[in-house]
PDB file of N, CA and C in Angstrom:
ATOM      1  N   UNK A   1     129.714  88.626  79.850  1.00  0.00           N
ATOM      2  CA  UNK A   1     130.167  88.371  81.188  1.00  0.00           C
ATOM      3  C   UNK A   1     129.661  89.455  82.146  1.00  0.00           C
ATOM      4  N   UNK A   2     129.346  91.160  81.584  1.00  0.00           N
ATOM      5  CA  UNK A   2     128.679  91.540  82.665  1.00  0.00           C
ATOM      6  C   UNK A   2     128.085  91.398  82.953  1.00  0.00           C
ATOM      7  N   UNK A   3     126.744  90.826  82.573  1.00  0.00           N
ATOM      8  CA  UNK A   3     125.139  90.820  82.654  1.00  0.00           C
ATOM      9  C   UNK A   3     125.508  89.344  84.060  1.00  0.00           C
ATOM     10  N   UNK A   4     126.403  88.684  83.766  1.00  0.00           N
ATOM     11  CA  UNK A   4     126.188  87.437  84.536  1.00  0.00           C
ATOM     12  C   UNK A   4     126.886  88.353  86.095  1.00  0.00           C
ATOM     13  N   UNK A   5     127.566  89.290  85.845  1.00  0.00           N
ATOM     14  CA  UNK A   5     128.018  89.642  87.156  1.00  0.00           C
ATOM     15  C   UNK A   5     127.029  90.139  88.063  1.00  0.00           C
ATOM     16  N   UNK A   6     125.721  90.821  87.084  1.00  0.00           N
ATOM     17  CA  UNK A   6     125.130  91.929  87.430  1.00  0.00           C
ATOM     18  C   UNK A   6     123.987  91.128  88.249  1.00  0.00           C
ATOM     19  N   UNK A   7     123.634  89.821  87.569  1.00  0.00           N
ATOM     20  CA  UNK A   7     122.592  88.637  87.700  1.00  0.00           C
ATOM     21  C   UNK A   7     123.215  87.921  89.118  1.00  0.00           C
ATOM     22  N   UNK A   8     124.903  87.728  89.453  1.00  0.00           N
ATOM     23  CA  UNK A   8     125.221  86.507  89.902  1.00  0.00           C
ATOM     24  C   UNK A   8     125.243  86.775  91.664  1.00  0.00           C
ATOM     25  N   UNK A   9     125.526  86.110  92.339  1.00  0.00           N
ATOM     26  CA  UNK A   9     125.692  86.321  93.607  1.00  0.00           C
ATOM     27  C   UNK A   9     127.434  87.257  93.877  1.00  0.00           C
ATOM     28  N   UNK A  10     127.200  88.473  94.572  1.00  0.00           N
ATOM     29  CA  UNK A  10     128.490  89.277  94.780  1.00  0.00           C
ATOM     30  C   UNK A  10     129.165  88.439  94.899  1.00  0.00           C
ATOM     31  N   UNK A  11     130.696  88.987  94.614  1.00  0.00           N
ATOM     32  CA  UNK A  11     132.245  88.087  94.620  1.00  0.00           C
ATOM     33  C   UNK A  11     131.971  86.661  94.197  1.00  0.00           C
ATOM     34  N   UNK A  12     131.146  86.204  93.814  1.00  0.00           N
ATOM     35  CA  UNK A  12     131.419  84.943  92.817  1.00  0.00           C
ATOM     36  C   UNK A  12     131.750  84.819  91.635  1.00  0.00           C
ATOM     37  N   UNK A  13     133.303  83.985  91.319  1.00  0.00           N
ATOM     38  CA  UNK A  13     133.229  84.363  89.563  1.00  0.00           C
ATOM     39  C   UNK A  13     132.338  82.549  88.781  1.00  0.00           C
ATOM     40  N   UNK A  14     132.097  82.795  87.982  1.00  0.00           N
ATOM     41  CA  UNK A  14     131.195  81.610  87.474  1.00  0.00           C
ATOM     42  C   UNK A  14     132.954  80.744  87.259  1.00  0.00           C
ATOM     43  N   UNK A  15     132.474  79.283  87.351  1.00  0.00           N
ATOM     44  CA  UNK A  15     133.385  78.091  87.267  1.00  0.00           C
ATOM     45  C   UNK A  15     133.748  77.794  86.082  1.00  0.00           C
ATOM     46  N   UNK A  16     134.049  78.043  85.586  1.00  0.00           N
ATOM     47  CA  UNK A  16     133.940  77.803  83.683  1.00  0.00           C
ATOM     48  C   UNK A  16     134.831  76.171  83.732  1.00  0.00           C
ATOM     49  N   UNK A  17     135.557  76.178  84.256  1.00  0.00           N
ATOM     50  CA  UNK A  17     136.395  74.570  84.252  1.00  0.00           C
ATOM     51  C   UNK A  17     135.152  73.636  84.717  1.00  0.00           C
ATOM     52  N   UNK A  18     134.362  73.806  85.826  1.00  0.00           N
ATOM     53  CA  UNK A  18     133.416  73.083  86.712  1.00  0.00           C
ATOM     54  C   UNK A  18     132.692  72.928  85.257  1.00  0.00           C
ATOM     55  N   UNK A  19     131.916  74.084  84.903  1.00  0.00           N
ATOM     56  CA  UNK A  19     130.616  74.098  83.893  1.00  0.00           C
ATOM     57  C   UNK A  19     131.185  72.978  82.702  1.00  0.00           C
ATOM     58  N   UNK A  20     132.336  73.289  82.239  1.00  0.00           N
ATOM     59  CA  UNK A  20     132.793  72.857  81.181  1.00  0.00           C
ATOM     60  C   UNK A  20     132.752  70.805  80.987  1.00  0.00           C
ATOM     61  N   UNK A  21     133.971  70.548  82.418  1.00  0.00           N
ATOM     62  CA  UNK A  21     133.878  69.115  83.093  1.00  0.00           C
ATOM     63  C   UNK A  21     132.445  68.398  82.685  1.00  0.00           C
ATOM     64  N   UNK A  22     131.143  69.015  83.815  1.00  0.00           N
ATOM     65  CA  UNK A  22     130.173  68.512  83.838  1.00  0.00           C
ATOM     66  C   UNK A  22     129.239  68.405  82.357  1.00  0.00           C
ATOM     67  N   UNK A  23     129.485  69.227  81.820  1.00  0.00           N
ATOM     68  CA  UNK A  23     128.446  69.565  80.237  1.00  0.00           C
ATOM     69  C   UNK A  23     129.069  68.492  79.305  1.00  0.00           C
ATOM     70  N   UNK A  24     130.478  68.480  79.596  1.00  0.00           N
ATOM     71  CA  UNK A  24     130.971  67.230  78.565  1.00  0.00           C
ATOM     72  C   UNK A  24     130.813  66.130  78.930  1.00  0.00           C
ATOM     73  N   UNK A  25     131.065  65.749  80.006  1.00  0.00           N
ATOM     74  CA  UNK A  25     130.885  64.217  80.934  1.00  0.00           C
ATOM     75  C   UNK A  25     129.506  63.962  80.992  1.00  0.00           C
ATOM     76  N   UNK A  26     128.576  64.814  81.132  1.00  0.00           N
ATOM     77  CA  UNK A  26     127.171  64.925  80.717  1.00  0.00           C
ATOM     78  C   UNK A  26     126.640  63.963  79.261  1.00  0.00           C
ATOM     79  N   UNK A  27     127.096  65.026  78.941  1.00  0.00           N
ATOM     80  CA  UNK A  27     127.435  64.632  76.885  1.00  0.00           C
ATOM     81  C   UNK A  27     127.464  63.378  76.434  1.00  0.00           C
ATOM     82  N   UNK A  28     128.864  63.217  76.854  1.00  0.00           N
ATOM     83  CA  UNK A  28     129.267  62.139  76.314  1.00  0.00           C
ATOM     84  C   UNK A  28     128.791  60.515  77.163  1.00  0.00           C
ATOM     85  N   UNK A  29     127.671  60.694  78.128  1.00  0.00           N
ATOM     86  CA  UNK A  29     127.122  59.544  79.157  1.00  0.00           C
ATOM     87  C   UNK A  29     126.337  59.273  77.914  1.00  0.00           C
ATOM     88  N   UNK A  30     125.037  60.557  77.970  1.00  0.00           N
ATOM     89  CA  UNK A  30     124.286  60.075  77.074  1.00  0.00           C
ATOM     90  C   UNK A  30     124.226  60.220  75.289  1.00  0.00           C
ATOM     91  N   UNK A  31     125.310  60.536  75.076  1.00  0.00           N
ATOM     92  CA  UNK A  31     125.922  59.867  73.294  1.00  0.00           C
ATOM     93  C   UNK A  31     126.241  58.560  73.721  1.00  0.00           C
ATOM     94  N   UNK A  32     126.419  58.265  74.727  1.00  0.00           N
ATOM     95  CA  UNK A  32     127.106  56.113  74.810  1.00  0.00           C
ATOM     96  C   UNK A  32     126.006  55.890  74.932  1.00  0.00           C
ATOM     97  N   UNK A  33     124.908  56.211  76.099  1.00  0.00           N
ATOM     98  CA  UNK A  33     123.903  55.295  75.983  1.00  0.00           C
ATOM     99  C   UNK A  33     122.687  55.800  74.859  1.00  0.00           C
ATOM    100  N   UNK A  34     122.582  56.587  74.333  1.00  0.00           N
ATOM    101  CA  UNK A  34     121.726  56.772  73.068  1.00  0.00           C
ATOM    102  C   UNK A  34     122.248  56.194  71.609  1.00  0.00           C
ATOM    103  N   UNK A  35     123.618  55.696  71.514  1.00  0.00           N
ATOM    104  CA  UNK A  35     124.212  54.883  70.483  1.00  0.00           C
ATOM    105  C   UNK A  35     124.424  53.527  71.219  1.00  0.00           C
ATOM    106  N   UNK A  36     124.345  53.264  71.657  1.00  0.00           N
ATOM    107  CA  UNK A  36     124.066  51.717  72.455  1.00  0.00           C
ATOM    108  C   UNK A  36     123.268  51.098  72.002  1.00  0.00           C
ATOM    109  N   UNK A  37     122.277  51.539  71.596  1.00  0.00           N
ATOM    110  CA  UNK A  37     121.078  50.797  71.100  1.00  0.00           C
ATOM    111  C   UNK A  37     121.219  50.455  69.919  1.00  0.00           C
ATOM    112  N   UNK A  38     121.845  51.193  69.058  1.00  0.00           N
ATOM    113  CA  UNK A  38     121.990  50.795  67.429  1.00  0.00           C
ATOM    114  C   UNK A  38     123.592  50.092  67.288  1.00  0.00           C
ATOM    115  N   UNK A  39     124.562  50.229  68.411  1.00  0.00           N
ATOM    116  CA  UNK A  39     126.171  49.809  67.835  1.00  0.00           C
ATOM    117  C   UNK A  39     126.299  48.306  68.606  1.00  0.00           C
ATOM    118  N   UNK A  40     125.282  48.868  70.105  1.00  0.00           N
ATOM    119  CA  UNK A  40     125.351  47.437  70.906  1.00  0.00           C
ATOM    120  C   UNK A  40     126.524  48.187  72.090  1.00  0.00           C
ATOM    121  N   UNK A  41     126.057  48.317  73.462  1.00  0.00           N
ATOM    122  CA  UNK A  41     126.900  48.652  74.347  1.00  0.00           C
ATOM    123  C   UNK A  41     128.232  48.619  74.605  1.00  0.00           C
ATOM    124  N   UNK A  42     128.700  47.336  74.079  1.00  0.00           N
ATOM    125  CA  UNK A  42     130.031  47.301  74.062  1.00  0.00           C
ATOM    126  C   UNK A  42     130.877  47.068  72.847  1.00  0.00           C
ATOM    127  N   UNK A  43     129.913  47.763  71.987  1.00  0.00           N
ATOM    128  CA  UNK A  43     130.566  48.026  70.752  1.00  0.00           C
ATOM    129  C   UNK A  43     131.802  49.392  71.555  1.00  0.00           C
ATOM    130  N   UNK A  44     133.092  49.392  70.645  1.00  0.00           N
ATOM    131  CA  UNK A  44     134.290  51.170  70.862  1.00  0.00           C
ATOM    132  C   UNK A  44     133.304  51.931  70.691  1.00  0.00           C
ATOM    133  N   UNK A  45     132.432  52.219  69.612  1.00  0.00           N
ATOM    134  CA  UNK A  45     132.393  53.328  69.640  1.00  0.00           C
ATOM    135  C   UNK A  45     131.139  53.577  70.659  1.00  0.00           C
ATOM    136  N   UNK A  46     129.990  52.660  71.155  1.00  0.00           N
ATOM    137  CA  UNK A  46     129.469  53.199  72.639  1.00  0.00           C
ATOM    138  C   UNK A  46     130.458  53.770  73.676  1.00  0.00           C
ATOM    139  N   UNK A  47     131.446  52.460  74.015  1.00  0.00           N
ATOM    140  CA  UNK A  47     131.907  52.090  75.305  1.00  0.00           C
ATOM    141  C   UNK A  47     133.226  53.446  75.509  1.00  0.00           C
ATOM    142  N   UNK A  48     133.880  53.802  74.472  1.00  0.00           N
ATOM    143  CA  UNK A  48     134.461  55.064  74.972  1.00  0.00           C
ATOM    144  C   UNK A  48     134.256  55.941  75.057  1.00  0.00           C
ATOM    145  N   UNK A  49     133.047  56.554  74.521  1.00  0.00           N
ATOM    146  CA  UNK A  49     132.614  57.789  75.304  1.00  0.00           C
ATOM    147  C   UNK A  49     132.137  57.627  76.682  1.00  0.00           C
ATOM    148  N   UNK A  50     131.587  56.452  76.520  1.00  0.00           N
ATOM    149  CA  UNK A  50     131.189  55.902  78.157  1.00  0.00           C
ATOM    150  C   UNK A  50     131.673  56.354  79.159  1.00  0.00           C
ATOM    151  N   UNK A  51     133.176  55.640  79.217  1.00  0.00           N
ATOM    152  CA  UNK A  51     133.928  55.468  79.853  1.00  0.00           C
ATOM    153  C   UNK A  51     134.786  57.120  80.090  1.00  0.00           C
ATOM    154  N   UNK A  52     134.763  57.551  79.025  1.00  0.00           N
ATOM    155  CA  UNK A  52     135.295  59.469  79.169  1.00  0.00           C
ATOM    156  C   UNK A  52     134.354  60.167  79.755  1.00  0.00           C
ATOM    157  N   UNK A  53     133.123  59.857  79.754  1.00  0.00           N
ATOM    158  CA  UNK A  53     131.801  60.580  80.143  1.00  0.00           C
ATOM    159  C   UNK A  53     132.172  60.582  81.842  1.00  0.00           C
ATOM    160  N   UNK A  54     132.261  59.378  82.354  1.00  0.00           N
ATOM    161  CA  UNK A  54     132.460  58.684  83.557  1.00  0.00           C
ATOM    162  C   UNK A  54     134.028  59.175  83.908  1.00  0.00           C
ATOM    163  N   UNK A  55     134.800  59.536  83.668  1.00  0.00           N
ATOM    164  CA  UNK A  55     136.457  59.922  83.995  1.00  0.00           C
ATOM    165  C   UNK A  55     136.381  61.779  84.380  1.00  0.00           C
ATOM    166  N   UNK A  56     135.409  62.248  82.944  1.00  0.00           N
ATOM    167  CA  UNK A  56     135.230  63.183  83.115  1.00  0.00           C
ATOM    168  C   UNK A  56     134.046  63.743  84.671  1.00  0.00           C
ATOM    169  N   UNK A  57     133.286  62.770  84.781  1.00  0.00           N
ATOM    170  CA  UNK A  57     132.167  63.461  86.144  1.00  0.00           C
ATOM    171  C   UNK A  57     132.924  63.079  87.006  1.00  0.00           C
ATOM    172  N   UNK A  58     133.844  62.606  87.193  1.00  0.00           N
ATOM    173  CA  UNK A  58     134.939  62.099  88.276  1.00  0.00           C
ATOM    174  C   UNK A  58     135.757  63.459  88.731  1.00  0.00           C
ATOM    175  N   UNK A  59     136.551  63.335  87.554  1.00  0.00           N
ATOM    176  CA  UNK A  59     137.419  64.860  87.527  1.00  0.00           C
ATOM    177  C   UNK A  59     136.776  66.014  88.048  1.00  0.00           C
ATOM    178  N   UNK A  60     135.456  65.715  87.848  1.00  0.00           N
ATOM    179  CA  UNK A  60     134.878  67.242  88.202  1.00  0.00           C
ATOM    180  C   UNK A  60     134.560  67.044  89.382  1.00  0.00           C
ATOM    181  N   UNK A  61     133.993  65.895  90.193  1.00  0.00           N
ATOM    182  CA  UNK A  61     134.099  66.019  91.455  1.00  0.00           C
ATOM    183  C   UNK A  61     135.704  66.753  92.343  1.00  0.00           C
ATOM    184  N   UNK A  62     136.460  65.641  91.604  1.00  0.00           N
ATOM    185  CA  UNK A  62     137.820  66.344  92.462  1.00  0.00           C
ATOM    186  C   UNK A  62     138.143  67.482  92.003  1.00  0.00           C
ATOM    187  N   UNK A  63     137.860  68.289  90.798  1.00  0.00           N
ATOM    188  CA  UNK A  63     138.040  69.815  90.583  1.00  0.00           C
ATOM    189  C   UNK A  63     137.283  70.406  91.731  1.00  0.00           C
ATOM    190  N   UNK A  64     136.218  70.314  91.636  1.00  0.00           N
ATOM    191  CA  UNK A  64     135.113  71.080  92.390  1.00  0.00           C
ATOM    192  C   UNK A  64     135.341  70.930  94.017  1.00  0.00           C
ATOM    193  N   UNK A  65     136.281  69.674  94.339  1.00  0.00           N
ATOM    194  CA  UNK A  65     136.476  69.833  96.286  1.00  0.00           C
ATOM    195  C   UNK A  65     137.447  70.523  96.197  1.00  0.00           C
ATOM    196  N   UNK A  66     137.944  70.742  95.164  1.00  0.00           N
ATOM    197  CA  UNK A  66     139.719  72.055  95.725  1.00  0.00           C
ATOM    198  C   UNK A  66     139.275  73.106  95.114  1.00  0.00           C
ATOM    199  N   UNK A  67     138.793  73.440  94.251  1.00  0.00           N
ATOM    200  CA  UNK A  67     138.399  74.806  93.803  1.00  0.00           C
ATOM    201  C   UNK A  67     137.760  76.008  95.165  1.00  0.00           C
ATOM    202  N   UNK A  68     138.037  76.930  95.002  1.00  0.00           N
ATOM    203  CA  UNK A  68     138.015  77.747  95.847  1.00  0.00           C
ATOM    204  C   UNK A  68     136.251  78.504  95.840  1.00  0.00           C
ATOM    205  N   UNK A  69     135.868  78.381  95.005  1.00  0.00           N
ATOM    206  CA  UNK A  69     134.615  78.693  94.418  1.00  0.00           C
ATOM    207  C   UNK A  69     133.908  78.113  93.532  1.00  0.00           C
ATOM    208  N   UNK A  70     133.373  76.873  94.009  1.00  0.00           N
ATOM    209  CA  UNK A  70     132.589  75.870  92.911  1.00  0.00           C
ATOM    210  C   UNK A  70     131.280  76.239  92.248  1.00  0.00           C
ATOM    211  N   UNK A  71     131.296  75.233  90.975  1.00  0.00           N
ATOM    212  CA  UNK A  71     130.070  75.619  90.226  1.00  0.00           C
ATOM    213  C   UNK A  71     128.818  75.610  91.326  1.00  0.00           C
ATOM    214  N   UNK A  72     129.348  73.604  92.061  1.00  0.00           N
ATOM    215  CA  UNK A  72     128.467  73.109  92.502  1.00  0.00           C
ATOM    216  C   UNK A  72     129.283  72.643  94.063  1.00  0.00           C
ATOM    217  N   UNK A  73     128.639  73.161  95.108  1.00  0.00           N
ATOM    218  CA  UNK A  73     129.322  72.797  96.431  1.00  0.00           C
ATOM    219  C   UNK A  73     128.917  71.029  96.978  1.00  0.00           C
ATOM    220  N   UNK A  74     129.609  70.478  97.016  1.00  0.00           N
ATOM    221  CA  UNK A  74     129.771  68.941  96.911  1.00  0.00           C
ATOM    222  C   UNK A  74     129.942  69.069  98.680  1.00  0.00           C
ATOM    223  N   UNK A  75     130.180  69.593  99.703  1.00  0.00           N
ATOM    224  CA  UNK A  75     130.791  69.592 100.928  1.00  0.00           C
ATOM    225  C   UNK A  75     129.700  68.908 101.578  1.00  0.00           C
ATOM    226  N   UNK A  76     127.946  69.480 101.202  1.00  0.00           N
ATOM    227  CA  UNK A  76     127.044  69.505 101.788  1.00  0.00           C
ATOM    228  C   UNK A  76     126.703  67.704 101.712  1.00  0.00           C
ATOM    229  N   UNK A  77     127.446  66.739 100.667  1.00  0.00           N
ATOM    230  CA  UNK A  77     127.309  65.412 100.592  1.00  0.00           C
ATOM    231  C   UNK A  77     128.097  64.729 101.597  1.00  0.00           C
ATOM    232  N   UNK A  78     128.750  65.248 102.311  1.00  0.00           N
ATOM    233  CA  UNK A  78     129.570  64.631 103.348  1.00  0.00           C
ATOM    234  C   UNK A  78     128.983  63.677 104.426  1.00  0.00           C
ATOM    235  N   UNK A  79     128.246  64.677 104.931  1.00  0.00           N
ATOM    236  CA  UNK A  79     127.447  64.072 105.848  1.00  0.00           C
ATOM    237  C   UNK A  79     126.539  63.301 106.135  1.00  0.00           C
ATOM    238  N   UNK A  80     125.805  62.084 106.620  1.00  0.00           N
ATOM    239  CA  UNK A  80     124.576  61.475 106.603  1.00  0.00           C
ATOM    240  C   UNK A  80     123.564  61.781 106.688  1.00  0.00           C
ATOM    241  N   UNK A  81     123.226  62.853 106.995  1.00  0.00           N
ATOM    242  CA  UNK A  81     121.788  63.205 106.905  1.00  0.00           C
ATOM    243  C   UNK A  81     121.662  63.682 105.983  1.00  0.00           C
ATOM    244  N   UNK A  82     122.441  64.448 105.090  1.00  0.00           N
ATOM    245  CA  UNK A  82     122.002  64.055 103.538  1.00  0.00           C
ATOM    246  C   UNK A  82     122.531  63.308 102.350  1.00  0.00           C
ATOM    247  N   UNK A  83     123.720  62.258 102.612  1.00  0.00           N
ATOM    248  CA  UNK A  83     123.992  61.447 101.722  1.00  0.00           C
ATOM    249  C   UNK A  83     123.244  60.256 101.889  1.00  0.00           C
ATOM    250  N   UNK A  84     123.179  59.858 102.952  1.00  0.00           N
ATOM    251  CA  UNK A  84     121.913  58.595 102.933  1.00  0.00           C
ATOM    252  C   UNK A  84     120.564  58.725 102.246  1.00  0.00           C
ATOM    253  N   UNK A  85     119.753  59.839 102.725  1.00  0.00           N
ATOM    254  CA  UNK A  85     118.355  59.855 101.886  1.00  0.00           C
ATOM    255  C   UNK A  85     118.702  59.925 100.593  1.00  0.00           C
ATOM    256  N   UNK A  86     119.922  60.571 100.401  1.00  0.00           N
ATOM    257  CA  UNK A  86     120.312  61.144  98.415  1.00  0.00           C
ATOM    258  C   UNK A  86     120.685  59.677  97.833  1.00  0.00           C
ATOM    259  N   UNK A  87     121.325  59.035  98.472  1.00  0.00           N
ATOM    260  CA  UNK A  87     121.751  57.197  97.930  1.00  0.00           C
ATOM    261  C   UNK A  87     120.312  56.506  97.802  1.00  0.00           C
ATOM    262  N   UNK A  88     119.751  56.693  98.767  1.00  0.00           N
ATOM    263  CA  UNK A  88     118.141  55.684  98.805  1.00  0.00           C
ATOM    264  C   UNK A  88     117.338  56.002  97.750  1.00  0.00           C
ATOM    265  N   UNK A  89     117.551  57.561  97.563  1.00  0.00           N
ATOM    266  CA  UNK A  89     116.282  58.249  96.622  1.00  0.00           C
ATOM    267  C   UNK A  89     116.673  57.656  94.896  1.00  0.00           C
ATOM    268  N   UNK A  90     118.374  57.658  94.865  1.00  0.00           N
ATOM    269  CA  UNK A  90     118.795  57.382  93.570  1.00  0.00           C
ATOM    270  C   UNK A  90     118.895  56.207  93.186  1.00  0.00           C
ATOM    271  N   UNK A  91     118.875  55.128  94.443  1.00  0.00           N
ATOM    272  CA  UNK A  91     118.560  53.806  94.415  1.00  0.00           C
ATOM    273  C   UNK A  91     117.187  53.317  93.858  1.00  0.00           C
ATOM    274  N   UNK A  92     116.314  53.922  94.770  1.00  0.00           N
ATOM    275  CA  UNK A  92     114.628  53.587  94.776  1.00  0.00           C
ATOM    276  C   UNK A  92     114.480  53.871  92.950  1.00  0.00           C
ATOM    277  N   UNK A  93     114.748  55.313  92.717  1.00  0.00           N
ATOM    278  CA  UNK A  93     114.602  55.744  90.901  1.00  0.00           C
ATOM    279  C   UNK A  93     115.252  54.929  90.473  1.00  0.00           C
ATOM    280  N   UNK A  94     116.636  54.369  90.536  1.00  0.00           N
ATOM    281  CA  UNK A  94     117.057  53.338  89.866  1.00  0.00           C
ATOM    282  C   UNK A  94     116.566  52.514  89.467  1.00  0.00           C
ATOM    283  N   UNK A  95     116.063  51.695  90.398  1.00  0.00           N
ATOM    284  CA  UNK A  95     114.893  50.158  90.371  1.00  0.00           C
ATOM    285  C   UNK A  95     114.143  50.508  89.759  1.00  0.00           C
ATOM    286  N   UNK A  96     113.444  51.270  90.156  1.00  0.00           N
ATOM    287  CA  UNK A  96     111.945  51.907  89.393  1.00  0.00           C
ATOM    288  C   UNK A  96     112.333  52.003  87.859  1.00  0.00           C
ATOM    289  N   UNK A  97     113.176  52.814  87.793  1.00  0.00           N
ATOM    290  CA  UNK A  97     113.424  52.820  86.103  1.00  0.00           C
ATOM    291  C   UNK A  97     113.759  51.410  85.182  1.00  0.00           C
ATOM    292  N   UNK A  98     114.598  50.735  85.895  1.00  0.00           N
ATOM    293  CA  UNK A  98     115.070  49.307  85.408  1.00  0.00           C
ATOM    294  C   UNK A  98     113.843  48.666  85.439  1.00  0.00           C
ATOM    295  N   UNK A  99     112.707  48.615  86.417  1.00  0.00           N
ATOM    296  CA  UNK A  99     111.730  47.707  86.174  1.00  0.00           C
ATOM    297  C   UNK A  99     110.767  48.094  84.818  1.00  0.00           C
ATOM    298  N   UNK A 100     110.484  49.264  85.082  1.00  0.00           N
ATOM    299  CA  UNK A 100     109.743  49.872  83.742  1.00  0.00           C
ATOM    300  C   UNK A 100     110.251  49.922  82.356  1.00  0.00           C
ATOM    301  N   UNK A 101     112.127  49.932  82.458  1.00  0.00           N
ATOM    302  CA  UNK A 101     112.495  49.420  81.309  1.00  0.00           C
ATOM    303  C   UNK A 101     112.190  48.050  80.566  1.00  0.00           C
ATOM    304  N   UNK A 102     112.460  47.474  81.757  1.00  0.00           N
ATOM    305  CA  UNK A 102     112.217  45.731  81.427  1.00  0.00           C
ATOM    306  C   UNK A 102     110.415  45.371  80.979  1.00  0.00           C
ATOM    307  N   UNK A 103     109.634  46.461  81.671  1.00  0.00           N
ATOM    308  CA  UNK A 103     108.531  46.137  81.178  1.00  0.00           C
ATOM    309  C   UNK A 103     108.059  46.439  79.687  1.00  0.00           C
ATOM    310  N   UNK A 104     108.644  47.759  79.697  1.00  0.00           N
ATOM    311  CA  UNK A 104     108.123  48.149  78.217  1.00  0.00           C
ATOM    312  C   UNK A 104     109.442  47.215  77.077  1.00  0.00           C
ATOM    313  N   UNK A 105     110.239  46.709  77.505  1.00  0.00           N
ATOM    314  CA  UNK A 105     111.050  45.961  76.391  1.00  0.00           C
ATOM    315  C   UNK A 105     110.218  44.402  76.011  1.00  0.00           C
ATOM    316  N   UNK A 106     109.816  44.093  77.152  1.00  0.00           N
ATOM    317  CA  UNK A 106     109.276  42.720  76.951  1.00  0.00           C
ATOM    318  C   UNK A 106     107.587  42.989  76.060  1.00  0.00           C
ATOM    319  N   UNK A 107     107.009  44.264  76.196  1.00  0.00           N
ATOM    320  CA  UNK A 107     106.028  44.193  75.659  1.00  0.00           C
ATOM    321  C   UNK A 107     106.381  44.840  74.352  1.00  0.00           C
ATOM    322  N   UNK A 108     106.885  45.664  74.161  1.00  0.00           N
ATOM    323  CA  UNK A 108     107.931  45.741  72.855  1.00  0.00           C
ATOM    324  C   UNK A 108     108.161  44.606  71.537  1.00  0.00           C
ATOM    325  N   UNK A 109     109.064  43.317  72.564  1.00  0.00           N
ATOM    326  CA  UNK A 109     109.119  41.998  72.129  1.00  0.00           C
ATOM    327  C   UNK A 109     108.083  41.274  71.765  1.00  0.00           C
ATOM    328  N   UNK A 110     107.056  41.413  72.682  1.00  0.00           N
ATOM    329  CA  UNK A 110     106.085  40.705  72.335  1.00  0.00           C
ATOM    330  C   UNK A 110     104.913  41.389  70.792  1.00  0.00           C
ATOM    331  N   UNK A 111     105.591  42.685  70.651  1.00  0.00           N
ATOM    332  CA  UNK A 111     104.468  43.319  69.869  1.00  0.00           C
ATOM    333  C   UNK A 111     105.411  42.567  68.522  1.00  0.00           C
ATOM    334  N   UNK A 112     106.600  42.987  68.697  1.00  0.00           N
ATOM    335  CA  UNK A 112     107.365  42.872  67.066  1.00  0.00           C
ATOM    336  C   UNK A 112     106.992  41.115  66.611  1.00  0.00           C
ATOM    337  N   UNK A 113     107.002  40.261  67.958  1.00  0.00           N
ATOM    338  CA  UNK A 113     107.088  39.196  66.853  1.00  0.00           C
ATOM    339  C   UNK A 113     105.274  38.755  66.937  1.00  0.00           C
ATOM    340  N   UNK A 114     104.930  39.974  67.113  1.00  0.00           N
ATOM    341  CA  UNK A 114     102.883  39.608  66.442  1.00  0.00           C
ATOM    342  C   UNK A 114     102.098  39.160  67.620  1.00  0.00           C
ATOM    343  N   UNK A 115     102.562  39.015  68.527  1.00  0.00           N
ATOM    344  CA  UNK A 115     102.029  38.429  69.958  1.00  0.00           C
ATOM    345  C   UNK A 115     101.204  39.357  70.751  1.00  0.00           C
ATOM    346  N   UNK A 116     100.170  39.214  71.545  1.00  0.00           N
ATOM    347  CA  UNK A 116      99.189  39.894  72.597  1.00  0.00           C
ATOM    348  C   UNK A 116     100.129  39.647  73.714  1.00  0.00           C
ATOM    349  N   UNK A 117      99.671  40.523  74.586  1.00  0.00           N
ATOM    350  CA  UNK A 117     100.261  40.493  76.320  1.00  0.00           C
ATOM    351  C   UNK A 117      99.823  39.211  76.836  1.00  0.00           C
ATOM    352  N   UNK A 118      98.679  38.861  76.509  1.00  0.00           N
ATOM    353  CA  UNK A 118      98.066  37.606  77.433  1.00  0.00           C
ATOM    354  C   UNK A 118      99.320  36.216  76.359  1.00  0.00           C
ATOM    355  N   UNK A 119      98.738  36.256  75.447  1.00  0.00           N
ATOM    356  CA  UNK A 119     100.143  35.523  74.407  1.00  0.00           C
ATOM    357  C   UNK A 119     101.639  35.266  75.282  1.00  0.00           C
ATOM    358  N   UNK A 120     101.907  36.409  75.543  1.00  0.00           N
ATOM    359  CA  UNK A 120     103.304  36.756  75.672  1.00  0.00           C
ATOM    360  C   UNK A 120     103.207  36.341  77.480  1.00  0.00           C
ATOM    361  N   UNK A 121     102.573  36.518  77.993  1.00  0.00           N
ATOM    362  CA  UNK A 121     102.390  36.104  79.378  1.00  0.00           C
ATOM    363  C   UNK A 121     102.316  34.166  79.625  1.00  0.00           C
ATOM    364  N   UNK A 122     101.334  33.787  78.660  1.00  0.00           N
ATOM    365  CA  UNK A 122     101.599  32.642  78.842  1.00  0.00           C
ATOM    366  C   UNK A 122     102.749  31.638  77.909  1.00  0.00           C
ATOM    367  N   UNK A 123     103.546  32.659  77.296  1.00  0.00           N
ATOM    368  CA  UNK A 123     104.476  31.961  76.603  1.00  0.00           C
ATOM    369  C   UNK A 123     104.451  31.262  75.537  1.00  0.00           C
ATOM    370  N   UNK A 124     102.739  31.475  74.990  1.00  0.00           N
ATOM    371  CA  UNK A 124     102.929  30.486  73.508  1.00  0.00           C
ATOM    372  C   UNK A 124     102.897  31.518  72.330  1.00  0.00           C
TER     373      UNK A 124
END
């Protein structure tokens, strides 16, 4: 703990509740969706860590607006000039990722059951 005092910004003590919240809710998002694939999403044992993963990044938002000294200052999301571009940007990556998922699954599909892209494009 000294070295972090010696490293940290004066009079800040590190968040250990904040750090803690986020690293587990972290965690446990992607243990649901990295066992999803083999149990099936809404298999228990995906869907409740899921769902704790998600309770937990919650909690830590509302820890982190009353805490007196946050890990992570959340205040600066208030406003529109930077919660709008931050929604669009996580939107736009969203899509983007979902489309590229869907692409590499369908060519995926098409490899396992012996099929070419042109194959698999025209459906026979």
């Amino acid at each position: 703990m000294r070295l972090l005092d010696e490293v940290g910004l004066p009079g800040r003590a590190l968040d250990l509740t904040g750090c803690a919240l986020i690293a587990c809710g972290l965690a446990l998002l992607v243990f649901a969706c990295e066992r999803s694939s083999d149990w099936g999403f809404l298999d228990v044992g995906s869907l409740v860590p899921f769902i704790a993963g998600v309770l937990l990044l919650v909690v830590f938002v509302l820890v982190e607006v009353r805490t007196a000294e946050p890990w992570s200052d959340l205040s600066h999301l208030r406003g529109a000039r930077t919660s709008v571009p931050l929604a669009v940007t996580f939107l736009v990556g969203a899509v983007t990722l979902l489309g590229a998922a869907l692409a590499l699954m369908a060519a995926y599909a098409g490899r396992a059951r012996g099929r070419s892209a042109r194959q698999q494009e025209r459906g026979t």
